[in-house]
C-alpha atoms as a PDB file:
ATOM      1  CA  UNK A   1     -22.872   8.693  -5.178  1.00  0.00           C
ATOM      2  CA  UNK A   2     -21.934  12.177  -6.756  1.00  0.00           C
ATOM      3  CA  UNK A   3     -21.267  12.413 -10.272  1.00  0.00           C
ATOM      4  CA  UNK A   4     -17.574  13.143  -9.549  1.00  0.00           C
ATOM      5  CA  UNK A   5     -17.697  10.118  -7.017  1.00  0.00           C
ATOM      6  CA  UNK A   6     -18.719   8.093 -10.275  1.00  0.00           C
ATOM      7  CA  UNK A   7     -16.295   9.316 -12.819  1.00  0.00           C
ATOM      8  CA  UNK A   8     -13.722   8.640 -10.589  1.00  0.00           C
ATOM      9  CA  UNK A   9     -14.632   4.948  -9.613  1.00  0.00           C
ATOM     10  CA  UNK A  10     -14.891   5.088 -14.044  1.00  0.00           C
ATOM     11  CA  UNK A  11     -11.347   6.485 -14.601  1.00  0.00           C
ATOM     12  CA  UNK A  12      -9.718   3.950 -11.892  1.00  0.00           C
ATOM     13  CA  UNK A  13     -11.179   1.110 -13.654  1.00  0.00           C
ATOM     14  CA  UNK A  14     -10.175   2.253 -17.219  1.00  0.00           C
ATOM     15  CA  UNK A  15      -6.949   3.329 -16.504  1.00  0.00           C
ATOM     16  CA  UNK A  16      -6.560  -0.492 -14.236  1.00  0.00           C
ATOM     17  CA  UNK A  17      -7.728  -1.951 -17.581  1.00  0.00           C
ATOM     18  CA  UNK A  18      -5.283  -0.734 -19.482  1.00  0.00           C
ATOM     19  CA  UNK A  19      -2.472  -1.107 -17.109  1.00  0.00           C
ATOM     20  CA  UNK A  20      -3.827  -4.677 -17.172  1.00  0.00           C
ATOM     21  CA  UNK A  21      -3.925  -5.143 -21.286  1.00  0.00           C
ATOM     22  CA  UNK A  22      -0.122  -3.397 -21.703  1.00  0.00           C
ATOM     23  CA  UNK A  23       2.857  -3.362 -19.919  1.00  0.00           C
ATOM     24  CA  UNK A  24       4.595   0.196 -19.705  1.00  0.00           C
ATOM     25  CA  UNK A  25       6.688  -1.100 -22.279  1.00  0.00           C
ATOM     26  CA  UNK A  26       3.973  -2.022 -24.826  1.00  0.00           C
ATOM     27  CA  UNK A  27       2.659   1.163 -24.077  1.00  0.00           C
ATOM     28  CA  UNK A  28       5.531   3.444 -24.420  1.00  0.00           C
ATOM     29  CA  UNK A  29       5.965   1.889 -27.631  1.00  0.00           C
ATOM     30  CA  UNK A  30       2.802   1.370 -29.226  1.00  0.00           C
ATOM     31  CA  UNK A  31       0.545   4.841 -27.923  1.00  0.00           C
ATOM     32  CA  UNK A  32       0.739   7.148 -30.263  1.00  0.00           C
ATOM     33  CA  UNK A  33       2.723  10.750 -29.954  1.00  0.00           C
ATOM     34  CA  UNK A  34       0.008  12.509 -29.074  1.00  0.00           C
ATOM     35  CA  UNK A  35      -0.714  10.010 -26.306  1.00  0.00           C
ATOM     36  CA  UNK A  36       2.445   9.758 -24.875  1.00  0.00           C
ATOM     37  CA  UNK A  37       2.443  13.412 -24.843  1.00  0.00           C
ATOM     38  CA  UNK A  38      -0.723  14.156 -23.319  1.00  0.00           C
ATOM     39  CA  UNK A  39       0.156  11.501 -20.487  1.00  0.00           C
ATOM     40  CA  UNK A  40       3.932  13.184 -20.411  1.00  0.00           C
ATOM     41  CA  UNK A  41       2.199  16.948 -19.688  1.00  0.00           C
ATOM     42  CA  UNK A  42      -0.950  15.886 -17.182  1.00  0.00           C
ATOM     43  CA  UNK A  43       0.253  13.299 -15.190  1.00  0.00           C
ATOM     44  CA  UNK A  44       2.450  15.174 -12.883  1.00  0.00           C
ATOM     45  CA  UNK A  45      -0.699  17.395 -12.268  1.00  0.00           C
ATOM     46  CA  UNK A  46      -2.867  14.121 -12.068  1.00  0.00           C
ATOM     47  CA  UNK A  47      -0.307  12.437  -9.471  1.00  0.00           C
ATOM     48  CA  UNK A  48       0.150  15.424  -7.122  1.00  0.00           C
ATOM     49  CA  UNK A  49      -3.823  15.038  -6.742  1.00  0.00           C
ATOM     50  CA  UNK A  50      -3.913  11.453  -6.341  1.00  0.00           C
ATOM     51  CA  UNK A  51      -0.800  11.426  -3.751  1.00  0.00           C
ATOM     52  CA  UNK A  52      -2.910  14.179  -1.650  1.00  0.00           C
ATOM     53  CA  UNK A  53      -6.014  12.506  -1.472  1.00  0.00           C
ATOM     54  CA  UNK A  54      -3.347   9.032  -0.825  1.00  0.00           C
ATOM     55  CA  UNK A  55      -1.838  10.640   2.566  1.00  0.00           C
ATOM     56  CA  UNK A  56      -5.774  12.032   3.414  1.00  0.00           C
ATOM     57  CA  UNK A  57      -6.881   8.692   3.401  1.00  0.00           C
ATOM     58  CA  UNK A  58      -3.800   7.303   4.818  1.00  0.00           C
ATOM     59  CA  UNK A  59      -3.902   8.956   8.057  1.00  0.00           C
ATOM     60  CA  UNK A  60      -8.132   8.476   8.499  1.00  0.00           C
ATOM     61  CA  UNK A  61      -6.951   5.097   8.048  1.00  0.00           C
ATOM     62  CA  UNK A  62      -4.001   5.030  10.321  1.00  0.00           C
ATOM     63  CA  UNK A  63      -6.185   5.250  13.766  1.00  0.00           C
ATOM     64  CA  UNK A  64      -7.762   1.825  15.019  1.00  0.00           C
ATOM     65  CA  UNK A  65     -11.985   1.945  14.834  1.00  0.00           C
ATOM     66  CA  UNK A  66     -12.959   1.885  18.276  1.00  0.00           C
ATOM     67  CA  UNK A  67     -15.738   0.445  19.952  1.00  0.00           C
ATOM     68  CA  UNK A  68     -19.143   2.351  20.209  1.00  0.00           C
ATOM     69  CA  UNK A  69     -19.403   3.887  23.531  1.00  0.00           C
ATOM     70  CA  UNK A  70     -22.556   5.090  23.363  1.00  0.00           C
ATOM     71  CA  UNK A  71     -25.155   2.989  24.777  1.00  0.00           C
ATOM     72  CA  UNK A  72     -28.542   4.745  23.214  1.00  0.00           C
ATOM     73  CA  UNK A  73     -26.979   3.664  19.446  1.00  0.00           C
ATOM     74  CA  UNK A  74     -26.458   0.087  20.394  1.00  0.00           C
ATOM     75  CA  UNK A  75     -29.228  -1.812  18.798  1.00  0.00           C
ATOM     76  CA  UNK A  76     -30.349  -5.067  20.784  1.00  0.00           C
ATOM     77  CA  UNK A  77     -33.039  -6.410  17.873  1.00  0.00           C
ATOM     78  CA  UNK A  78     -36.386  -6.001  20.241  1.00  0.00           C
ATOM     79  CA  UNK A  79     -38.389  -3.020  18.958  1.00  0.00           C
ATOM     80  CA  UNK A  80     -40.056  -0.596  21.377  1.00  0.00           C
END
């Protein structure tokens, strides 16, 4: 895994941690200014990214798997 691929899986499960501690509530009125603010200013960047890379895997998701259809990759367990 790339050391972007890593930091990612990272920030998901910090940012699930918190949203799991605090309610946006609790949040909105217990961060500090400078929090709040920082959040206020970068998230709209933040979610535009997120939403993109959302419909990417959306529609590599929306198409069925099919079945392998070629016979020379099916593996039947005997060697040789």
């Amino acid at each position: 895994m790339s050391d972007a691929s890593d930091r990612f899986i990272e920030a998901i499960s910090s940012l699930e941690a918190v949203a799991d501690e605090v309610t946006p509530e609790e949040a909105h009125s217990s961060f500090d200014d400078a929090t709040l603010q920082e959040f206020w200013r970068d998230w709209t960047h933040i979610s535009g990214w997120v939403g993109a890379l959302w419909r990417l895997l959306s529609r590599d998701l929306e198409t069925p798997a099919q079945p392998v259809t070629d016979h020379e990759l099916d593996e039947t367990g005997a060697s040789g």
